[in-house]
Protein backbone atom coordinates (compact mmCIF):
# COMPACT_ATOMS: atom_id res chain seq x y z
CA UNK A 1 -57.23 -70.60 38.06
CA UNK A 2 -59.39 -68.30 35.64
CA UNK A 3 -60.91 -65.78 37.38
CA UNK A 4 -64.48 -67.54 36.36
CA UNK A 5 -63.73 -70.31 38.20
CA UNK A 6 -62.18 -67.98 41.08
CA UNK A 7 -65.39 -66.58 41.53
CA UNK A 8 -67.46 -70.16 41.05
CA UNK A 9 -65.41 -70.97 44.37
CA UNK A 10 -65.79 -68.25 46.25
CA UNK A 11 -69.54 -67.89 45.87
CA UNK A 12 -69.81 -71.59 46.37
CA UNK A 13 -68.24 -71.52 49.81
CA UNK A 14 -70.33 -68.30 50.81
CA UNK A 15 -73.29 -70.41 49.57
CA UNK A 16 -72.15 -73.54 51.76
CA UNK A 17 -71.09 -71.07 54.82
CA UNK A 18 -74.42 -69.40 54.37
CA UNK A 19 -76.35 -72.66 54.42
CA UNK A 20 -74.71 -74.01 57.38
CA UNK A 21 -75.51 -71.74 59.63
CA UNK A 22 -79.09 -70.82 58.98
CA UNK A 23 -79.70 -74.43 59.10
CA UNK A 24 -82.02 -74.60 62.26
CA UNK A 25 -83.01 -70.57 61.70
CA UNK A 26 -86.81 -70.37 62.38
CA UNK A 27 -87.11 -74.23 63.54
CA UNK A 28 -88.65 -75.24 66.93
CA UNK A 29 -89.40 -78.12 69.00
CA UNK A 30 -92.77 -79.86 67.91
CA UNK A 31 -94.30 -81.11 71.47
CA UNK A 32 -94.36 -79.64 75.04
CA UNK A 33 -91.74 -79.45 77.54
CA UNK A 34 -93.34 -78.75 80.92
CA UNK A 35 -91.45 -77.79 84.11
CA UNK A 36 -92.85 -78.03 87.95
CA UNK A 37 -91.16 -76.40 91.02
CA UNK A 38 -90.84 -78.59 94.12
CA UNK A 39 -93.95 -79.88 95.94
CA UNK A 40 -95.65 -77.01 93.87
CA UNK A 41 -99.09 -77.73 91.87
CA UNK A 42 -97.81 -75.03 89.25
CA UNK A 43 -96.87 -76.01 85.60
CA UNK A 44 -95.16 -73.92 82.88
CA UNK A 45 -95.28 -75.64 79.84
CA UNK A 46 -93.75 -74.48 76.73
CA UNK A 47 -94.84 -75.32 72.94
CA UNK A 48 -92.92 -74.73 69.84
CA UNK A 49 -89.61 -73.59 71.62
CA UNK A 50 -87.18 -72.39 69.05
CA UNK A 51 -84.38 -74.44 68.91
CA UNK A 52 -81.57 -71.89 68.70
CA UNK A 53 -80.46 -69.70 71.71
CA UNK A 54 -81.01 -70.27 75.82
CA UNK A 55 -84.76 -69.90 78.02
CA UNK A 56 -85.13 -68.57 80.67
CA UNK A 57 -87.42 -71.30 82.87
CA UNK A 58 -90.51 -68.95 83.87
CA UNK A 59 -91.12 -70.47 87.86
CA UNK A 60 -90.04 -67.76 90.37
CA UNK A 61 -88.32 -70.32 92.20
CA UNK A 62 -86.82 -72.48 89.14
CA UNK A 63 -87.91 -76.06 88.18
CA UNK A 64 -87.55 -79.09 89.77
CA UNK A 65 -89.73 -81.76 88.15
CA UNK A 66 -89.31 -81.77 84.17
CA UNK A 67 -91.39 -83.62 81.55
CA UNK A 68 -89.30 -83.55 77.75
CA UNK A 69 -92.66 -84.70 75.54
CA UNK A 70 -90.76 -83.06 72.74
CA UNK A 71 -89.29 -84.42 69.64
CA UNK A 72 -85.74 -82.69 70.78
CA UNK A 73 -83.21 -83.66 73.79
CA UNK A 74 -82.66 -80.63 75.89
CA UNK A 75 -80.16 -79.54 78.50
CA UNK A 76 -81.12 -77.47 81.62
CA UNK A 77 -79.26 -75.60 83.35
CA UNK A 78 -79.17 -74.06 87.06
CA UNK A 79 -78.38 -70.68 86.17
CA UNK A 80 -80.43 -68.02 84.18
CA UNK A 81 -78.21 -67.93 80.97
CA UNK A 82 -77.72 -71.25 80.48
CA UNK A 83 -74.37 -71.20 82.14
CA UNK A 84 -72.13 -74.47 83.61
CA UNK A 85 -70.27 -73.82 86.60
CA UNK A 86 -68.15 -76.25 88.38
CA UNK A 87 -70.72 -76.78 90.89
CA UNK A 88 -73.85 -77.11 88.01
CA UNK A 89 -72.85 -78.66 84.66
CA UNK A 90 -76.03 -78.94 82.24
CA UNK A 91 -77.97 -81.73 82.76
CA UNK A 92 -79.44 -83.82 79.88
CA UNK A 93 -83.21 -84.82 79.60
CA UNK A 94 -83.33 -86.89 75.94
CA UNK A 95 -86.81 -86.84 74.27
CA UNK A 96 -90.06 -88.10 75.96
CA UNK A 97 -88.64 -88.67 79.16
CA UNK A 98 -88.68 -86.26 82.54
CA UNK A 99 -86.35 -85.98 85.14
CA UNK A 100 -86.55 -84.83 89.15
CA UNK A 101 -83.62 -82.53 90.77
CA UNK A 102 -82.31 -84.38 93.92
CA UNK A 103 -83.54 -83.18 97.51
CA UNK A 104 -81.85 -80.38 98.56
CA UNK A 105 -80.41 -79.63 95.08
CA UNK A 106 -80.11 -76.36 93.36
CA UNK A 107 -82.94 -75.64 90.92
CA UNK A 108 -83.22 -75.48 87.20
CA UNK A 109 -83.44 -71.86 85.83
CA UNK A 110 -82.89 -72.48 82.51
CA UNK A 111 -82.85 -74.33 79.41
CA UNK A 112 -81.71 -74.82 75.81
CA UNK A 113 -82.21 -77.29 72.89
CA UNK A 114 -79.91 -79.84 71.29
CA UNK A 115 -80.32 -79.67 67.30
């Protein structure tokens, strides 16, 4: 392999590597996810999330009521970092649809975006 060619490939692949992971850099959700704690008239309702790391849920007491109006599924999660635990897994709320904790359930403290 000539070493013009050598250097075709390896800036190709740094080009490709580079690409793939700034892929969702800068993008957010377009629509509003809003969370509710139990039997609580308080909403927190977030707009233009971005779609890469994990959110903290901002109710003092978590979230039990959630309403996805976003064009993005999401995951929540019980615990602050966006953790699973053997007890908690994530739970999955597709697009335009909400979802209720059980009665007696643990919270949702947290939440993250599937891109």
């Amino acid at each position: 392999m000539s070493h013009r060619r050598r250097i075709r490939v390896i800036t190709g692949a740094a080009l490709l590597l580079l690409t793939a992971t700034a892929c969702s850099a800068g993008k957010t959700t377009v629509g509003t996810l809003s969370f509710r704690a139990h039997d609580s008239p308080v909403e927190v309702t977030y707009s233009n999330t971005p779609v890469q790391g994990c959110h903290r849920i901002g109710l003092p007491h978590g979230a039990a009521h959630v309403e996805n109006n976003t064009l993005v599924d999401v995951v929540l999660y019980r615990t602050p970092q966006c953790q699973k635990t053997d007890e908690a897994v994530g739970i999955y709320v597709p697009t335009t649809t909400s979802n209720v904790t059980a009665p007696g359930s643990l919270p949702w403290r947290s939440f993250s975006v599937v891109h």
